[in-house]
Protein backbone atom coordinates (compact mmCIF):
# COMPACT_ATOMS: atom_id res chain seq x y z
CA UNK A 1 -1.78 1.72 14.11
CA UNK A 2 1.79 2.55 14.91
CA UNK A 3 3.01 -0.84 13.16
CA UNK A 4 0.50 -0.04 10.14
CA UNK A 5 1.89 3.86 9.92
CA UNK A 6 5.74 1.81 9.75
CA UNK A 7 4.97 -0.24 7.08
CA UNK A 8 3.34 2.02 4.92
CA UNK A 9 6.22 5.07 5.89
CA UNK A 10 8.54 2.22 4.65
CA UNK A 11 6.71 1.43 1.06
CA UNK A 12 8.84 3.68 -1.33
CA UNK A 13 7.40 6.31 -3.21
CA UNK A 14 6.09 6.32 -6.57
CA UNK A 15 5.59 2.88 -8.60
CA UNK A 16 7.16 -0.32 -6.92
CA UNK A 17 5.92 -3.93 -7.30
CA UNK A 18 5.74 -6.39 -4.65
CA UNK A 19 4.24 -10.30 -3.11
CA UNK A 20 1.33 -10.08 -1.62
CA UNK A 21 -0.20 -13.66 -0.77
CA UNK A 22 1.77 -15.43 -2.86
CA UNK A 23 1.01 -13.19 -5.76
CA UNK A 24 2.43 -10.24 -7.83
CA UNK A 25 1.26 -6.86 -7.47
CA UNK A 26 1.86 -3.18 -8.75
CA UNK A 27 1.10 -0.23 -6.64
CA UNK A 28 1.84 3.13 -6.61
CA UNK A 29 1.83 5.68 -3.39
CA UNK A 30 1.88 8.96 -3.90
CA UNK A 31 2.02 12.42 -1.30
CA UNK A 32 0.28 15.64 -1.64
CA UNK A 33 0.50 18.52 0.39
CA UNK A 34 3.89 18.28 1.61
CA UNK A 35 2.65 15.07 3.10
CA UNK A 36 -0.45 15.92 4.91
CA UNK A 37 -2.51 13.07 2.67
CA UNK A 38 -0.93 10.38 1.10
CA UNK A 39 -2.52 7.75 -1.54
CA UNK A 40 -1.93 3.87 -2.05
CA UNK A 41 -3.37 2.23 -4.98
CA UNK A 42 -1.94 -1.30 -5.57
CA UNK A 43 -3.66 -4.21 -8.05
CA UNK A 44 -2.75 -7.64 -8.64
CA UNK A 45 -0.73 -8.57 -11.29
CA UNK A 46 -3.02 -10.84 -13.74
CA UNK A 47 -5.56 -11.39 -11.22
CA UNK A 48 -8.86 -9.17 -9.24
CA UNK A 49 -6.89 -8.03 -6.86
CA UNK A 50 -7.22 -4.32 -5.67
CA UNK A 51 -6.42 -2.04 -2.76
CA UNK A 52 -6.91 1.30 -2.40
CA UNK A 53 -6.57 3.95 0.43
CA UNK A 54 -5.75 7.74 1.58
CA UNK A 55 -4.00 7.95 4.80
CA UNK A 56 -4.11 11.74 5.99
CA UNK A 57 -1.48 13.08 8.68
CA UNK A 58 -3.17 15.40 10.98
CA UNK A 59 -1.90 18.25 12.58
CA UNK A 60 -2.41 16.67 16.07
CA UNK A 61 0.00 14.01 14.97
CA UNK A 62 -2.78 11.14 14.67
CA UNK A 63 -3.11 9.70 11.11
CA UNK A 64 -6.49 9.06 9.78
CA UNK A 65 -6.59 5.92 7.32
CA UNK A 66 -9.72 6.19 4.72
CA UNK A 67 -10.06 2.99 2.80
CA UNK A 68 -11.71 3.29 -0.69
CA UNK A 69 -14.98 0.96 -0.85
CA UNK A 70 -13.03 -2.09 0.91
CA UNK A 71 -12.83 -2.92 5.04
CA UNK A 72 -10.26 -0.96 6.51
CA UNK A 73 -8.52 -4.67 8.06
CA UNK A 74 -8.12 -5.46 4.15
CA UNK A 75 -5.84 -2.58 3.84
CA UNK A 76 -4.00 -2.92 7.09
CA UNK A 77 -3.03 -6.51 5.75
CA UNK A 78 -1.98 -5.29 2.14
CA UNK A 79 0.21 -2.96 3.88
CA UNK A 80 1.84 -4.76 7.04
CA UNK A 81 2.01 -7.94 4.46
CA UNK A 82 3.48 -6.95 0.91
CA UNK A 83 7.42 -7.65 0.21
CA UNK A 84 8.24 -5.12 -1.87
CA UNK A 85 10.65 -6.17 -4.90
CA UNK A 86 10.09 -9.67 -3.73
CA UNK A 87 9.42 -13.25 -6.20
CA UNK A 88 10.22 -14.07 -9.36
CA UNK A 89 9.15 -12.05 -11.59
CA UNK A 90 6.22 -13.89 -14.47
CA UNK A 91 8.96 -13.87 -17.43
CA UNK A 92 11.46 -16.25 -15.50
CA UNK A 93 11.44 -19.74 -14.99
């Protein structure tokens, strides 16, 4: 988990695109309440692509990670996987 809470602490806030698997994505993360819950929502660029999650910070200092309707490892991938900023983007040759 401690690799997983890294990677996402390191994905910038707001909208960003990024490579995941070869292919472009969008994604925004977003905090509420003063970071206690944060949100990741990221879909593939031109293709079915689509992750979702709340990760909530507890006051214990554990994090619980709550995919939406996908297996948590899918997630954990997107996450310790994506290069944000990274590939060409579709207009260039």
């Amino acid at each position: 988990m401690n690799a997983f809470l890294a990677a996402f602490d390191a994905l910038p806030i707001g909208a960003f695109e990024g490579t995941y698997q070869g292919a472009r994505w969008r994604a925004v993360k977003s905090v509420f309440s003063d970071g206690k819950s944060q949100k990741l929502v990221a879909e593939e660029a031109g293709g079915k692509g689509y992750i979702s999650l709340n990760l909530y910070r507890l006051s214990d200092g554990r994090a619980l990670l709550k995919p939406c309707e996908m297996p948590e490892q899918v997630v954990i991938d997107f996450v310790l996987s994506v290069s944000v900023g990274a590939g060409p983007r579709a207009d260039q040759s």
